[in-house]
N, C-alpha and C. Protein backbone atom coordinates (compact mmCIF):
# COMPACT_ATOMS: atom_id res chain seq x y z
N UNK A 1 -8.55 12.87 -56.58
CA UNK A 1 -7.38 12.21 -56.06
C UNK A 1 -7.83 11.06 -55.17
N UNK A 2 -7.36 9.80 -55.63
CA UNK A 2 -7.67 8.59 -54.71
C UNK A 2 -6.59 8.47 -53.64
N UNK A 3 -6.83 7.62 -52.23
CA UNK A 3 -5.82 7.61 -51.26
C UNK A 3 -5.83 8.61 -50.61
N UNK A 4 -5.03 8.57 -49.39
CA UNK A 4 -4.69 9.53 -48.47
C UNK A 4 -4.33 11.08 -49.28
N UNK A 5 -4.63 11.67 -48.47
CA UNK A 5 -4.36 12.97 -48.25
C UNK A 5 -2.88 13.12 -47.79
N UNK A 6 -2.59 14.39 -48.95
CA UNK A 6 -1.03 14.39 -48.55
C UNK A 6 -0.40 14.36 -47.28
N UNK A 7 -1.42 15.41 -46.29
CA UNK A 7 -1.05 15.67 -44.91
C UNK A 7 -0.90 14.36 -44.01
N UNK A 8 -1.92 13.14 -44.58
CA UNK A 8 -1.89 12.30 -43.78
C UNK A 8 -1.06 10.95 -44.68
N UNK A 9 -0.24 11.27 -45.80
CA UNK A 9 0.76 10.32 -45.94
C UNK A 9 2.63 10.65 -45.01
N UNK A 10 2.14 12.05 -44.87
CA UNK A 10 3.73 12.77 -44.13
C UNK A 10 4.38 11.43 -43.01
N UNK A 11 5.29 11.51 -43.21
CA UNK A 11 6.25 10.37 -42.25
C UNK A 11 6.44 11.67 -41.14
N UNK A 12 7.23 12.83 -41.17
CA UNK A 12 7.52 13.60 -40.39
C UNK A 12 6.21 14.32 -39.19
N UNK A 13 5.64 13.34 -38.53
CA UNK A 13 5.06 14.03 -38.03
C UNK A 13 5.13 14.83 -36.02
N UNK A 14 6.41 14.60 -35.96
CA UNK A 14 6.59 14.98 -34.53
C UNK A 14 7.51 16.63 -34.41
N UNK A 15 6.29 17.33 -33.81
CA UNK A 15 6.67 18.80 -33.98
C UNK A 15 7.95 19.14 -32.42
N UNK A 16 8.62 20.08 -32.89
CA UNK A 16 9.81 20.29 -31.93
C UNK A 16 9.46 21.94 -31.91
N UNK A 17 8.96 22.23 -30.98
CA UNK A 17 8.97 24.19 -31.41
C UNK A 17 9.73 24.34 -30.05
N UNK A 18 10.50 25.35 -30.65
CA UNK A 18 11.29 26.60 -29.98
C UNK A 18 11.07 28.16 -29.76
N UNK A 19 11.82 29.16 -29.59
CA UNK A 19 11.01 30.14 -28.82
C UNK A 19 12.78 31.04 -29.34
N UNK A 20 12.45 32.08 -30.20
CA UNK A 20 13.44 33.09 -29.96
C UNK A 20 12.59 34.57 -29.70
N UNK A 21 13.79 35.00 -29.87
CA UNK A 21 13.65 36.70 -29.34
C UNK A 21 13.16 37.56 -30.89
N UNK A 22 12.70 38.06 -31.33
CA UNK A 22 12.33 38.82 -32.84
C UNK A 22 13.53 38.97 -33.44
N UNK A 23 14.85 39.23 -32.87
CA UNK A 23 15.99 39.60 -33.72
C UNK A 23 16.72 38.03 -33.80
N UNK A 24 16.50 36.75 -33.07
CA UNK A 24 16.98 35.68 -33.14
C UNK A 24 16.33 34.75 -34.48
N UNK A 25 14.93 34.82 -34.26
CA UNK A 25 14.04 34.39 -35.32
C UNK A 25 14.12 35.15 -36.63
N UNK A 26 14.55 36.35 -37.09
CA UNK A 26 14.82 36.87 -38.23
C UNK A 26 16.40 36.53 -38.32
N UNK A 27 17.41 36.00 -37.44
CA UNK A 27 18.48 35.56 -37.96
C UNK A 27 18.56 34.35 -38.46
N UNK A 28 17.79 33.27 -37.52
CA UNK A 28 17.23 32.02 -38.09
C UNK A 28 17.01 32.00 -39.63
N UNK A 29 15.64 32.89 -39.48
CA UNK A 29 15.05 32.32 -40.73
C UNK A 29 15.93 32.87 -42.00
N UNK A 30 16.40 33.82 -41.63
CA UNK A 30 17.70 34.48 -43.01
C UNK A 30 18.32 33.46 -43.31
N UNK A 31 19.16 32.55 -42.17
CA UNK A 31 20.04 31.12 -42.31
C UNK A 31 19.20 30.09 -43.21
N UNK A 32 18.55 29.77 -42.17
CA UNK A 32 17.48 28.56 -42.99
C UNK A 32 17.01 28.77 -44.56
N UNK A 33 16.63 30.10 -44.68
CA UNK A 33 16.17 30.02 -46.16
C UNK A 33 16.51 29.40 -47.35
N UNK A 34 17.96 29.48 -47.90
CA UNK A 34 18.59 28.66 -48.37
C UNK A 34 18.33 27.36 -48.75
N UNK A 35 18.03 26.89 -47.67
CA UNK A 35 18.46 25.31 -47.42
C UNK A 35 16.94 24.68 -47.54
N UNK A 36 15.85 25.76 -47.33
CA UNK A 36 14.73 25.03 -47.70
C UNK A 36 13.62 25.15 -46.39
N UNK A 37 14.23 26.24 -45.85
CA UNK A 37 13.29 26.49 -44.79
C UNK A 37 13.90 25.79 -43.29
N UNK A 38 12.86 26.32 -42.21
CA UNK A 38 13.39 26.29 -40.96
C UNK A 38 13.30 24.43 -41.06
N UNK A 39 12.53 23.72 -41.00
CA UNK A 39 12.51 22.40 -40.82
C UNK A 39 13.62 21.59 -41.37
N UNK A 40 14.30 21.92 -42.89
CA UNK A 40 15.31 20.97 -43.27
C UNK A 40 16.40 21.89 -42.39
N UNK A 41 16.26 22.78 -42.13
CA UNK A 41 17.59 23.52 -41.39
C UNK A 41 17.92 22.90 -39.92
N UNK A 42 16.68 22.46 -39.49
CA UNK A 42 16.76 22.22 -38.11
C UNK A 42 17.31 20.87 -38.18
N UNK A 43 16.84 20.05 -39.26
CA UNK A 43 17.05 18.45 -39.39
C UNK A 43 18.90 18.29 -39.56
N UNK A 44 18.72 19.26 -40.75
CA UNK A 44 20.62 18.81 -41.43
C UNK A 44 21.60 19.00 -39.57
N UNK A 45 21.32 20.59 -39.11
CA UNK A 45 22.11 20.53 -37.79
C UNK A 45 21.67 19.60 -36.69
N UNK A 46 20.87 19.36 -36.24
CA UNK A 46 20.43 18.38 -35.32
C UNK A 46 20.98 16.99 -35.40
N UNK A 47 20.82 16.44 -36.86
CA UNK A 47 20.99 15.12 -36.64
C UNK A 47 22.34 15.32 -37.52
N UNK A 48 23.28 16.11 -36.93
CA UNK A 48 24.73 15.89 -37.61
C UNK A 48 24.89 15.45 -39.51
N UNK A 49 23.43 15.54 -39.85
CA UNK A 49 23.41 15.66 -41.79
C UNK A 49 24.16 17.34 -42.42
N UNK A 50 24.91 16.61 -43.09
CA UNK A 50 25.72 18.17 -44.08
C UNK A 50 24.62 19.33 -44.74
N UNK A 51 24.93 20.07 -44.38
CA UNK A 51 23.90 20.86 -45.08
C UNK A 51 23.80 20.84 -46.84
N UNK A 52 22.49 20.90 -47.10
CA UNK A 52 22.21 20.63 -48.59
C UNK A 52 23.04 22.21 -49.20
N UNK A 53 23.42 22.39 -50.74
CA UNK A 53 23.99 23.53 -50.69
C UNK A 53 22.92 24.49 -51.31
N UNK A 54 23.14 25.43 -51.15
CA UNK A 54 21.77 27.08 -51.37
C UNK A 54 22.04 26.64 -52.92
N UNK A 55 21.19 27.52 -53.18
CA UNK A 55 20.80 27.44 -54.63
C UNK A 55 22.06 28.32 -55.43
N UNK A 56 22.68 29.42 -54.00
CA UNK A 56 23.25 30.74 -54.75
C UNK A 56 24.73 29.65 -54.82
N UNK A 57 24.88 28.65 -53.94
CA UNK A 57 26.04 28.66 -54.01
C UNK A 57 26.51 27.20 -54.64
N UNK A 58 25.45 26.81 -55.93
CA UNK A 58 25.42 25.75 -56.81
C UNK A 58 25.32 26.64 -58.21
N UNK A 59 24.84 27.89 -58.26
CA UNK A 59 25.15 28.38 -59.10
C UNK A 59 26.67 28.69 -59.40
N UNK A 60 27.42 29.25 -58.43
CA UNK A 60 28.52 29.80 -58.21
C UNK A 60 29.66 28.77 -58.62
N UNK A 61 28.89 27.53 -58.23
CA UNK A 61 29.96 26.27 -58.23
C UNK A 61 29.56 25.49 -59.82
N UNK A 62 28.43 25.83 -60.25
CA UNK A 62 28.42 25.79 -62.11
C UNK A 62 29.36 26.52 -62.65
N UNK A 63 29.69 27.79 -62.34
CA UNK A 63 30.06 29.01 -62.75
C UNK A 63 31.57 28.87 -62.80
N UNK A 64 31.96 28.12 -62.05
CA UNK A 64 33.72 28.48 -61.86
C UNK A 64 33.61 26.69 -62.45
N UNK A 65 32.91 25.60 -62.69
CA UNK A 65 32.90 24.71 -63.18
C UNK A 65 33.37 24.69 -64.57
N UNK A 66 32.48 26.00 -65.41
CA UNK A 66 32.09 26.16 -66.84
C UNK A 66 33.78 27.27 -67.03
N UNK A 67 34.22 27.91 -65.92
CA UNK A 67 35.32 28.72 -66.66
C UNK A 67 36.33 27.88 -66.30
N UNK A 68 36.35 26.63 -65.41
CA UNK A 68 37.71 25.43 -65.56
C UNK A 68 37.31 24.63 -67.26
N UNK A 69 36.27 24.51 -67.43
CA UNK A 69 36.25 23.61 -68.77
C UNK A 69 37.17 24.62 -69.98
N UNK A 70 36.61 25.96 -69.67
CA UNK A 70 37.17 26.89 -70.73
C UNK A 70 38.67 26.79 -71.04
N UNK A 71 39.28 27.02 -69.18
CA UNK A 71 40.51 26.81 -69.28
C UNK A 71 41.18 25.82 -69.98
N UNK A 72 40.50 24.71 -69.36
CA UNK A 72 40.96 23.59 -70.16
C UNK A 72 41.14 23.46 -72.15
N UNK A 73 40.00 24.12 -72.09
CA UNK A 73 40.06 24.03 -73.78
C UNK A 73 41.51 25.00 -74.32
N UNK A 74 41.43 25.97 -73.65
CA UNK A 74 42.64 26.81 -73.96
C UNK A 74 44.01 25.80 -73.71
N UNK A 75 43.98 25.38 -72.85
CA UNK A 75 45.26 24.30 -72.80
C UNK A 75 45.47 23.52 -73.91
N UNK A 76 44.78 22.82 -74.11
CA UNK A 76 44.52 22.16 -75.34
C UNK A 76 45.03 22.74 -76.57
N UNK A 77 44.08 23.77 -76.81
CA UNK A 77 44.51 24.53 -78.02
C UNK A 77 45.94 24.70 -78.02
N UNK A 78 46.57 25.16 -76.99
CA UNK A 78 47.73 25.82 -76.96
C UNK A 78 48.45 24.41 -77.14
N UNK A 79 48.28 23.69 -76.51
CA UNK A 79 49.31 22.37 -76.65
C UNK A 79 49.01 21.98 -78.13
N UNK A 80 47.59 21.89 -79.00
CA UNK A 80 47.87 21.27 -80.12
C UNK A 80 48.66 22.31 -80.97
N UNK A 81 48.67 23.57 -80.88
CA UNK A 81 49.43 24.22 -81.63
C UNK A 81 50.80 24.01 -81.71
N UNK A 82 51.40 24.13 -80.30
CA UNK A 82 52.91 23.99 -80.07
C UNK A 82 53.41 22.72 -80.59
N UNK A 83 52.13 21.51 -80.64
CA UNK A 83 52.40 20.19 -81.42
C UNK A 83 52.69 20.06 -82.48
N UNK A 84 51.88 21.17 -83.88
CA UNK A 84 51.98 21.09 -84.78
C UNK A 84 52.84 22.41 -85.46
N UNK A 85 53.94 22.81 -84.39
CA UNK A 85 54.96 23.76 -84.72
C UNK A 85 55.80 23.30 -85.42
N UNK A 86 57.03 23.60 -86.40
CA UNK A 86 58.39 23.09 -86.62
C UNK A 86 59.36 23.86 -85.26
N UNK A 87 58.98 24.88 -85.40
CA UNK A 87 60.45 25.32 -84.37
C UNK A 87 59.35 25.55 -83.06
N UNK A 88 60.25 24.62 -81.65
CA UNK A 88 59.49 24.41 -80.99
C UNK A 88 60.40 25.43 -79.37
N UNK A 89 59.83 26.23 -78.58
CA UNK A 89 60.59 26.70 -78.08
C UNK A 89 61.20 25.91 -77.02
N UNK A 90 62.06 26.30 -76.20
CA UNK A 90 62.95 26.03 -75.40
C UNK A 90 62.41 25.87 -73.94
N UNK A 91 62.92 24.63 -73.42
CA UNK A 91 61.97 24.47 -72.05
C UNK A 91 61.41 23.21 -72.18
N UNK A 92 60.32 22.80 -70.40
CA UNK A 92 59.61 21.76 -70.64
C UNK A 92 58.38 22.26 -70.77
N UNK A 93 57.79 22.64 -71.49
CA UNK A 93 56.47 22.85 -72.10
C UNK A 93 55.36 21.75 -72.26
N UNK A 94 55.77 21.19 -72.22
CA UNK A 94 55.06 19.81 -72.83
C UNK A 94 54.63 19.45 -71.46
N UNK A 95 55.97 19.28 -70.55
CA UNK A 95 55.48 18.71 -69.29
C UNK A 95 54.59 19.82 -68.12
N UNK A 96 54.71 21.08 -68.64
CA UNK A 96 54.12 21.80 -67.59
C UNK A 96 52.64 22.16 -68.52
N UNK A 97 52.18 22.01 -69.96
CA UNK A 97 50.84 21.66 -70.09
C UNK A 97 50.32 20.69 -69.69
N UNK A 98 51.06 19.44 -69.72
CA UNK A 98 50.38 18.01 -69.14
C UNK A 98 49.86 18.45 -68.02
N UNK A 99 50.93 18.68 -67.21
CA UNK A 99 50.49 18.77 -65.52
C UNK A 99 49.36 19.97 -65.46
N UNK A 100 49.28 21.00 -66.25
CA UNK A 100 48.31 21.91 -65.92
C UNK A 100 47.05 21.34 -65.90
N UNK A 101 46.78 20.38 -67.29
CA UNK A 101 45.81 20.31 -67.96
C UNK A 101 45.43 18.79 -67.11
N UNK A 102 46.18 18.46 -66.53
CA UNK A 102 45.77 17.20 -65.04
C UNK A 102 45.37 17.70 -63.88
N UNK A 103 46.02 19.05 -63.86
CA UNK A 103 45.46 19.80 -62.41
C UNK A 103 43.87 20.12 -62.81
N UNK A 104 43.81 20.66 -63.94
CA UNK A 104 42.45 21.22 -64.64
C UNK A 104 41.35 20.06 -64.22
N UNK A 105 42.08 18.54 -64.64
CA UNK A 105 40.61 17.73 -64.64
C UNK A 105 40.49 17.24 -63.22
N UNK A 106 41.41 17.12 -62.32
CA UNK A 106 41.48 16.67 -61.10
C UNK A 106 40.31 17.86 -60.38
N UNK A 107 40.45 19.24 -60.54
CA UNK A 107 39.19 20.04 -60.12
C UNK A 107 37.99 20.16 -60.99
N UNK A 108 38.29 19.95 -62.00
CA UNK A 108 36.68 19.57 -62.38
C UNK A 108 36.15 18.54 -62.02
N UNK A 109 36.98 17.43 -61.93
CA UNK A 109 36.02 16.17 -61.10
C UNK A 109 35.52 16.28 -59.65
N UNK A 110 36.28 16.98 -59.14
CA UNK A 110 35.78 17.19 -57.51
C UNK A 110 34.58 18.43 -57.90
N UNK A 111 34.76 19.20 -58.42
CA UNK A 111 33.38 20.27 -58.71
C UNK A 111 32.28 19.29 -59.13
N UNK A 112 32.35 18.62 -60.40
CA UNK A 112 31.11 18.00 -60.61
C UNK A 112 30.52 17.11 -59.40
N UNK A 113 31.73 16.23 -58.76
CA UNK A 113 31.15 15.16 -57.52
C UNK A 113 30.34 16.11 -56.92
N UNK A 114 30.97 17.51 -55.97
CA UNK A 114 30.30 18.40 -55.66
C UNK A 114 29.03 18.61 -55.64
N UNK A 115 28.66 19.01 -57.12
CA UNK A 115 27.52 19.57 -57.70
C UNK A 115 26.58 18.06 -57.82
N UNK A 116 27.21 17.03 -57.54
CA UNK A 116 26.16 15.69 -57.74
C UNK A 116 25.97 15.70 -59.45
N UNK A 117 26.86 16.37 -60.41
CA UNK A 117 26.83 15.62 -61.77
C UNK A 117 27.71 14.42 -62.09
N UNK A 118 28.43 14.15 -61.41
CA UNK A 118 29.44 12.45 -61.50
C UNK A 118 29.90 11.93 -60.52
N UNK A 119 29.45 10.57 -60.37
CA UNK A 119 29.64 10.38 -59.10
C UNK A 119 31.08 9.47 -58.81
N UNK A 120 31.97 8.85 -57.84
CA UNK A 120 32.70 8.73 -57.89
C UNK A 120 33.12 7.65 -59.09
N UNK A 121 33.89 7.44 -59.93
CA UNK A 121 34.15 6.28 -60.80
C UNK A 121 35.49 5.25 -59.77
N UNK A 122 34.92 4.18 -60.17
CA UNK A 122 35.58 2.43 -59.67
C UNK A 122 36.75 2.87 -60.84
N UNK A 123 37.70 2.23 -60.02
CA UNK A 123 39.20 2.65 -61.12
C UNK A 123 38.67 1.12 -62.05
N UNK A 124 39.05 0.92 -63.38
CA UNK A 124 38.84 0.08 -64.33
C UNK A 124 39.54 -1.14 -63.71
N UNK A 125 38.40 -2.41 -63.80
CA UNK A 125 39.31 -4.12 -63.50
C UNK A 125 40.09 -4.28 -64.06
N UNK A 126 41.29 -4.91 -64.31
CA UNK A 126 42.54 -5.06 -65.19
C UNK A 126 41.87 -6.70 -65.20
């Protein structure tokens, strides 16, 4: 390996140590883990940065991501069927799939922003 040594390319080099009690430091480090250890834990609260999200709770937020897409497909289905009915039932149907199936994408777009898979879209120039 040519160049510095990893240790001595680090930008972060000014240490801050603190001092808990054995049952404070095992609550710490339970918190911190998540997020990537005591150092990004200390950084995100200190300098008022959002905490990055745990791993458990980007899974969780795939998870209810992948059963809104489902939903959605079921909407769909159900609306192309009722489309290609002759006898069509009674009611606004039409308008309360629209609106479902708008509520559907309005939370999948905030889940994906979320999750950092899409980021905000510029409404189109006219």
């Amino acid at each position: 390996m040519t160049g510095k040594k990893r240790s001595e390319k680090r930008q972060r080099t000014v240490l801050r140590p603190a001092r808990f009690t054995p049952e404070e430091a095992a609550r710490f480090d339970a918190r911190a883990k998540p997020y990537g250890g005591a150092s990004a834990f200390i950084r995100y609260i200190a300098l008022d940065h959002p905490l990055p999200r745990s791993k458990v709770e980007l899974q969780m937020l795939s998870k209810v991501l992948a059963e809104i897409g489902k939903i959605g497909s079921n909407v769909n289905q159900i609306a192309h069927r009722y489309n290609i009915t002759e006898g069509r039932p009674s009611g606004n149907i039409e308008g309360a799939l629209e609106t479902a199936l708008n509520e559907l994408l309005e939370w999948r777009m905030a889940l994906m922003q979320s999750l950092g898979y899409e980021r905000n879209r510029k409404p189109p120039q006219e």
